[in-house]
N, C-alpha and C. Protein backbone atom coordinates (compact mmCIF):
# COMPACT_ATOMS: atom_id res chain seq x y z
N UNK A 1 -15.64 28.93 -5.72
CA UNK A 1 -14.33 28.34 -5.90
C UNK A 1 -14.49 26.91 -6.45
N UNK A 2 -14.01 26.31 -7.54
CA UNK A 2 -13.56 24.90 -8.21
C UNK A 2 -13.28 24.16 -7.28
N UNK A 3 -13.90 23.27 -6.86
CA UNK A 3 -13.90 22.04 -6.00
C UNK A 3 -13.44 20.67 -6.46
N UNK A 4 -12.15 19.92 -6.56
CA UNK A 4 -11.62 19.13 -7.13
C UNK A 4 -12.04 17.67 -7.11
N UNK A 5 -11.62 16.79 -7.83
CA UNK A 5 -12.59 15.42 -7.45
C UNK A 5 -11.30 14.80 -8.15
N UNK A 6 -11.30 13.33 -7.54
CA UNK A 6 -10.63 12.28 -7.86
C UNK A 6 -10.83 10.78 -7.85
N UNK A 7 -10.92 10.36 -8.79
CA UNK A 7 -11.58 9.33 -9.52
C UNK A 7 -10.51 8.16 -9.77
N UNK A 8 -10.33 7.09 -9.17
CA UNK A 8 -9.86 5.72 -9.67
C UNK A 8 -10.13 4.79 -10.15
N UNK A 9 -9.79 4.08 -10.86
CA UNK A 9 -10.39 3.13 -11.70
C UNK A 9 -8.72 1.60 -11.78
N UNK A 10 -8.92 0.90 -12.30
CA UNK A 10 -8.10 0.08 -12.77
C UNK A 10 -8.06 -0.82 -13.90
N UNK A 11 -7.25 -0.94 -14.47
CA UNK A 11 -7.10 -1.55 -16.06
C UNK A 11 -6.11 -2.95 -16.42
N UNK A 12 -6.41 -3.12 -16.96
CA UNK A 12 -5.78 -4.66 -17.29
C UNK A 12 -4.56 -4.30 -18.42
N UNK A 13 -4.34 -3.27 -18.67
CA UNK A 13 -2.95 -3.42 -19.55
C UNK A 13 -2.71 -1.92 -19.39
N UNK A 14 -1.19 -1.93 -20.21
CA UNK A 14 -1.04 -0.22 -20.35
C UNK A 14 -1.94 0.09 -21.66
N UNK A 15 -1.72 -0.48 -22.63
CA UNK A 15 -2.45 0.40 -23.42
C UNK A 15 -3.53 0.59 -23.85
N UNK A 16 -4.83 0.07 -22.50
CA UNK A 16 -6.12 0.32 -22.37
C UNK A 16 -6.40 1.76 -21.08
N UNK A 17 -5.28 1.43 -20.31
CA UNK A 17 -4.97 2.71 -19.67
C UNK A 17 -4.74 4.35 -20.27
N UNK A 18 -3.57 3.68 -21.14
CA UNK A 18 -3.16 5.24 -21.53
C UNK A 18 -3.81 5.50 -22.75
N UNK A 19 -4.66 4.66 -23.58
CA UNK A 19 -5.70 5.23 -24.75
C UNK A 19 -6.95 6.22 -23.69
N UNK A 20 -7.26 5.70 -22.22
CA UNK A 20 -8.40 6.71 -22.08
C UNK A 20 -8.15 7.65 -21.09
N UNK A 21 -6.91 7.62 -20.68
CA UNK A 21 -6.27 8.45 -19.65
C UNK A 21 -5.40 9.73 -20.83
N UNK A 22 -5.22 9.14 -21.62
CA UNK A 22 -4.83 10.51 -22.95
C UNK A 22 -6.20 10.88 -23.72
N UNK A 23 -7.22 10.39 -23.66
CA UNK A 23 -8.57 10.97 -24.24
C UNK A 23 -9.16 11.56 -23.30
N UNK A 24 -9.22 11.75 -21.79
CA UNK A 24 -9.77 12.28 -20.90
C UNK A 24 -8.76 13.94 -20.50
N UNK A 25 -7.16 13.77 -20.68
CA UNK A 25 -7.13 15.09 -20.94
C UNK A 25 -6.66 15.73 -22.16
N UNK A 26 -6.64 14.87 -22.95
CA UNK A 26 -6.82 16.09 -24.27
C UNK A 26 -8.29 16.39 -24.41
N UNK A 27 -9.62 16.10 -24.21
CA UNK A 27 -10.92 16.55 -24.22
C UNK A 27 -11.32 17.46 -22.73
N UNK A 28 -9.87 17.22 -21.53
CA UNK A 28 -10.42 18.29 -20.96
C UNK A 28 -10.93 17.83 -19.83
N UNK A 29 -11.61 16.58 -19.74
CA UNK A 29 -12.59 16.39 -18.53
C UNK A 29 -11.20 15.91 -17.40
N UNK A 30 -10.39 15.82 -17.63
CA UNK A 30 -9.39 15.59 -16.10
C UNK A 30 -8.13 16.60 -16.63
N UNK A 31 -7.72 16.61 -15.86
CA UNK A 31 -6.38 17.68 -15.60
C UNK A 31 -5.06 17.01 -15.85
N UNK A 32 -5.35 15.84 -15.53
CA UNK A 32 -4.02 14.66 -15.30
C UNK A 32 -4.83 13.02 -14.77
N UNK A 33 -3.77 12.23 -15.25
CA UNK A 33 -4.23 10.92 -15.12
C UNK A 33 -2.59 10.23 -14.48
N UNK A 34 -2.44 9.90 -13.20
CA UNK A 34 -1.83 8.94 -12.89
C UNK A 34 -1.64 7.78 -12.87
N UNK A 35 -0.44 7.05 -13.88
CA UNK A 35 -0.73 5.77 -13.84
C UNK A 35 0.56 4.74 -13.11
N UNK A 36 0.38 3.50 -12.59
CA UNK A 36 0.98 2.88 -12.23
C UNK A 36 0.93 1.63 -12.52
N UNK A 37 1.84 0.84 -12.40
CA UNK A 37 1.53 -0.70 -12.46
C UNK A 37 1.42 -1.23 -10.77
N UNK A 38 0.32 -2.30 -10.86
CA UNK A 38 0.34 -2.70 -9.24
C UNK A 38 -0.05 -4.01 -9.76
N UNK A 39 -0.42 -5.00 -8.25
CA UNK A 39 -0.34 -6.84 -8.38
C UNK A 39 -1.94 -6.68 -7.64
N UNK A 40 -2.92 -7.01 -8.25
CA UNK A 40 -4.45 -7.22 -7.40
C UNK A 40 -4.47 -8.52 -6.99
N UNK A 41 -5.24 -8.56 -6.16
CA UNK A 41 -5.41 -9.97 -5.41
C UNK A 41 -6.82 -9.75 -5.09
N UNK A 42 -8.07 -10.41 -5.89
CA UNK A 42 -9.33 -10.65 -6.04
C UNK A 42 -10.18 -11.87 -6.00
N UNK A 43 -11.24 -11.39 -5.98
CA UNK A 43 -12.39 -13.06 -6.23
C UNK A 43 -13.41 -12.79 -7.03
N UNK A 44 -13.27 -13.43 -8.02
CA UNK A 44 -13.87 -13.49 -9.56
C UNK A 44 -14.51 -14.28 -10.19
N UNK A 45 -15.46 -14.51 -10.08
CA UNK A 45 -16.27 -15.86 -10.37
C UNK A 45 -15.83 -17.03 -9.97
N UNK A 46 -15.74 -17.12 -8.11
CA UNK A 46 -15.45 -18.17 -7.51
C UNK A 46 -14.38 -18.52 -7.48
N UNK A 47 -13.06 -17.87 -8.43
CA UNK A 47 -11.80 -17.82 -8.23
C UNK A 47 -11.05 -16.79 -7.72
N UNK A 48 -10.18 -17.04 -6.94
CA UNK A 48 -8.68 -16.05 -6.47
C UNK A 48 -8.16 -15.55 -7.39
N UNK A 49 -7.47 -14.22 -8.19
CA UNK A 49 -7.40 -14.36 -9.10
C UNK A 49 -5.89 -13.17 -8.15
N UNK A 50 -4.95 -13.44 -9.17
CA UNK A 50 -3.74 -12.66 -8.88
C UNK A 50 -3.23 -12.13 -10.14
N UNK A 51 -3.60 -10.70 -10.36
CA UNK A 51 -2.88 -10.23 -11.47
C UNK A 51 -2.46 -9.23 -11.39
N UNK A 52 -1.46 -8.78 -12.55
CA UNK A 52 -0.88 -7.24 -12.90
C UNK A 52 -2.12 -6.08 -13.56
N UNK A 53 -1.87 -5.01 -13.19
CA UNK A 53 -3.39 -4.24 -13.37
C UNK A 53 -2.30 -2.78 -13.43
N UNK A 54 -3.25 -1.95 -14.11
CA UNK A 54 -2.78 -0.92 -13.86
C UNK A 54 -4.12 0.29 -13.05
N UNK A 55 -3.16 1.06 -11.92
CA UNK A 55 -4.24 1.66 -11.70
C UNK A 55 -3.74 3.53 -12.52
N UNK A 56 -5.40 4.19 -12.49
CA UNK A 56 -5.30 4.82 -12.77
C UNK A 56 -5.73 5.84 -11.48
N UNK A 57 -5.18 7.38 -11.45
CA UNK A 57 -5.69 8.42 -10.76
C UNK A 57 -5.96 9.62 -11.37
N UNK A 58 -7.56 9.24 -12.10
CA UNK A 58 -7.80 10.60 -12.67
C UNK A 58 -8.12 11.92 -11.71
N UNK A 59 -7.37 13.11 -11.99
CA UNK A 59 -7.85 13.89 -11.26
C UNK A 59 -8.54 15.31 -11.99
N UNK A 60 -9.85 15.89 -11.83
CA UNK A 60 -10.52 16.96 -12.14
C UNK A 60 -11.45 17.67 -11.52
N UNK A 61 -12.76 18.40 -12.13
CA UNK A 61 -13.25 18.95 -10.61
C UNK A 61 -14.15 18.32 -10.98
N UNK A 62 -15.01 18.51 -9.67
CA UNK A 62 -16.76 18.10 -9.03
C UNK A 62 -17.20 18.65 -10.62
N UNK A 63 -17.59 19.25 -11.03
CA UNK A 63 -18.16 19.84 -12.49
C UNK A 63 -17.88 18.63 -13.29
N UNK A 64 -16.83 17.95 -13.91
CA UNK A 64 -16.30 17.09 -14.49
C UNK A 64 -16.53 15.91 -14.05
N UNK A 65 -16.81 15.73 -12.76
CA UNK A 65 -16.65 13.59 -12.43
C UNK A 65 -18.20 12.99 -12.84
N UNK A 66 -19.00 13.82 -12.82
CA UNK A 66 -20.12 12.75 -13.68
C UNK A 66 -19.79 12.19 -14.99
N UNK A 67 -19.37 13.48 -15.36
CA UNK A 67 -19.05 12.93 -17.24
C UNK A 67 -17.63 12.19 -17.24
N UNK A 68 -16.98 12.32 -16.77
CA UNK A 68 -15.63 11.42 -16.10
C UNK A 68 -15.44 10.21 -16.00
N UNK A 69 -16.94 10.01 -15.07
CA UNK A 69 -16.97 8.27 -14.44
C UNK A 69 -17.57 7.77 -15.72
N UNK A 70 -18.81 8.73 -16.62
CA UNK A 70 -19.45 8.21 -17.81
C UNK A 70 -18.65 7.74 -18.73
N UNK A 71 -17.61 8.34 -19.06
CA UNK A 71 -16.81 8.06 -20.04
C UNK A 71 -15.62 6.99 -19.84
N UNK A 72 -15.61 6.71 -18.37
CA UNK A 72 -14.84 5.34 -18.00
C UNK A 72 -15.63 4.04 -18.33
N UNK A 73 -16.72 4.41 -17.39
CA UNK A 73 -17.86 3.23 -18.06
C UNK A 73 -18.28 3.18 -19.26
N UNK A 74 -18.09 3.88 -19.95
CA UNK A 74 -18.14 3.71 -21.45
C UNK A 74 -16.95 3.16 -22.74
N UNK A 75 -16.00 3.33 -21.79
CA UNK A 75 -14.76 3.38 -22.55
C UNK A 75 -13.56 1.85 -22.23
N UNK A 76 -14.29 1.29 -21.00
CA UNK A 76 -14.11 0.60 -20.36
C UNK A 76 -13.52 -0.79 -20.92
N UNK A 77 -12.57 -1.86 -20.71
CA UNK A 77 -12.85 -2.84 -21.54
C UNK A 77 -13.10 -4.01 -20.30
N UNK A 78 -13.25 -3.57 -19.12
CA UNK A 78 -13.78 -4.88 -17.85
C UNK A 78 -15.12 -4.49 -18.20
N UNK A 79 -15.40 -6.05 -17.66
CA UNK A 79 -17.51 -6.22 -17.87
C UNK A 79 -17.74 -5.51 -16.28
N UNK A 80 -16.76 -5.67 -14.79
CA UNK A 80 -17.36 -4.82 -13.99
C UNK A 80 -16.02 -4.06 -13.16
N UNK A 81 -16.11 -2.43 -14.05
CA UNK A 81 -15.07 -1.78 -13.93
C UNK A 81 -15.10 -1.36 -12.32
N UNK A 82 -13.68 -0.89 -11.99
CA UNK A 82 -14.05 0.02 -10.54
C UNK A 82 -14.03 1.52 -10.73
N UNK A 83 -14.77 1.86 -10.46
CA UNK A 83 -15.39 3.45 -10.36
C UNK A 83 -15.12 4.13 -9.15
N UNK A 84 -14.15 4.96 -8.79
CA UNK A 84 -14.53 5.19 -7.02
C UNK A 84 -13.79 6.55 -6.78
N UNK A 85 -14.44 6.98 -6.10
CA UNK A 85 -14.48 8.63 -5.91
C UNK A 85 -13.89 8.29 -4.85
N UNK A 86 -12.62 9.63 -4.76
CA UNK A 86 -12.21 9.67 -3.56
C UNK A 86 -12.28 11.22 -3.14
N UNK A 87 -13.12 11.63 -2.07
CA UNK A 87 -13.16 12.67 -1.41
C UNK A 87 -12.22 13.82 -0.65
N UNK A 88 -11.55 14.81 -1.49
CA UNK A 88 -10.53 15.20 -1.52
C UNK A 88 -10.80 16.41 -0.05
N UNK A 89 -10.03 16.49 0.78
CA UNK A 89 -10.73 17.34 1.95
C UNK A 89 -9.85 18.77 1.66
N UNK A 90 -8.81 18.23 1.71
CA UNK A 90 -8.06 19.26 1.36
C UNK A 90 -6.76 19.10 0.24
N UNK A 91 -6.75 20.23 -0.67
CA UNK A 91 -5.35 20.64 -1.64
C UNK A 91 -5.09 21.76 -1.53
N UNK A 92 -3.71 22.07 -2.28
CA UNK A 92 -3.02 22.81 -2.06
C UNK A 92 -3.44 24.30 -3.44
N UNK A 93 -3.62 25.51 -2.73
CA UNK A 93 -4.31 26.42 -3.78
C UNK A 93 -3.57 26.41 -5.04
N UNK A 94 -2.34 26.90 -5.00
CA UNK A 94 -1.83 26.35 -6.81
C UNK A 94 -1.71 25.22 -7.39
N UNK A 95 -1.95 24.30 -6.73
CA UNK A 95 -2.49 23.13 -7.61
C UNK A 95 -3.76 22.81 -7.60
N UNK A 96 -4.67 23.13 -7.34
CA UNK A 96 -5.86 23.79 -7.22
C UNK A 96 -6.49 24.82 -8.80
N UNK A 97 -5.72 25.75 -8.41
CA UNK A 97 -5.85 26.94 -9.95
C UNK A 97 -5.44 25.97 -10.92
N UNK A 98 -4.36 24.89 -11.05
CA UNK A 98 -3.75 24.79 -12.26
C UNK A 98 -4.93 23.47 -12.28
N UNK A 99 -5.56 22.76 -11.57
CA UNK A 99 -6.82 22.00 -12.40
C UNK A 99 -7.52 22.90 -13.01
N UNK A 100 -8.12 23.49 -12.34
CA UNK A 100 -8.96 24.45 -12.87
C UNK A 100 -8.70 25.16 -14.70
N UNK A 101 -7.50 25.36 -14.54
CA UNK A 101 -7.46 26.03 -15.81
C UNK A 101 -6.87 24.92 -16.63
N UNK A 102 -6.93 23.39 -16.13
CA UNK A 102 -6.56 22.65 -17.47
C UNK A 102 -7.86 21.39 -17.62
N UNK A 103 -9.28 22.17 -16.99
CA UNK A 103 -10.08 21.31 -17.15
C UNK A 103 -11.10 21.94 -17.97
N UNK A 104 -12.19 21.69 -18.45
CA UNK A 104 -13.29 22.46 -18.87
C UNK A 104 -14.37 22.89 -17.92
């Protein structure tokens, strides 16, 4: 059975977001990409830093998140992106099938 994986990351504008969150499922490796606008509150080379970010929630299966996270870090425009798997325990079986058949 297809074992699902979900992958977050965050971006500094929309349209560094939605250029790789629309290249990740038209090529297949995620199913869907959730995006939002949110306010981060960080420390960044010795500064506080308060900004608008967008996060993303790619979601696809275990098969897909190596090449997934590769292609974030590759595609990336932060010098140190966030990468972070979140461990899905349980979903629901038809949404389940429908990753499956919209991933590679």
């Amino acid at each position: 059975m297809m074992k699902p994986a979900v992958i977050i990351s965050t971006y500094p504008d929309k349209k560094s977001v939605t250029r790789v969150a629309n290249k990740m499922v038209k090529e297949k490796i995620a199913a869907c990409v959730n995006v939002t606008k949110i306010s981060s509150i960080y420390s960044w080379q010795g500064k506080i830093e308060n900004t608008d970010e967008f996060l993303a929630i790619f979601k696809t299966s275990q098969k897909n998140k190596a090449r997934l996270k590769k292609e974030i870090k590759n595609t990336h425009p932060y010098k140190v992106p966030e990468i972070a798997e979140i461990n899905v325990i349980d979903i629901n079986k038809p949404y389940l099938a429908w990753l499956g058949s919209s991933t590679l």
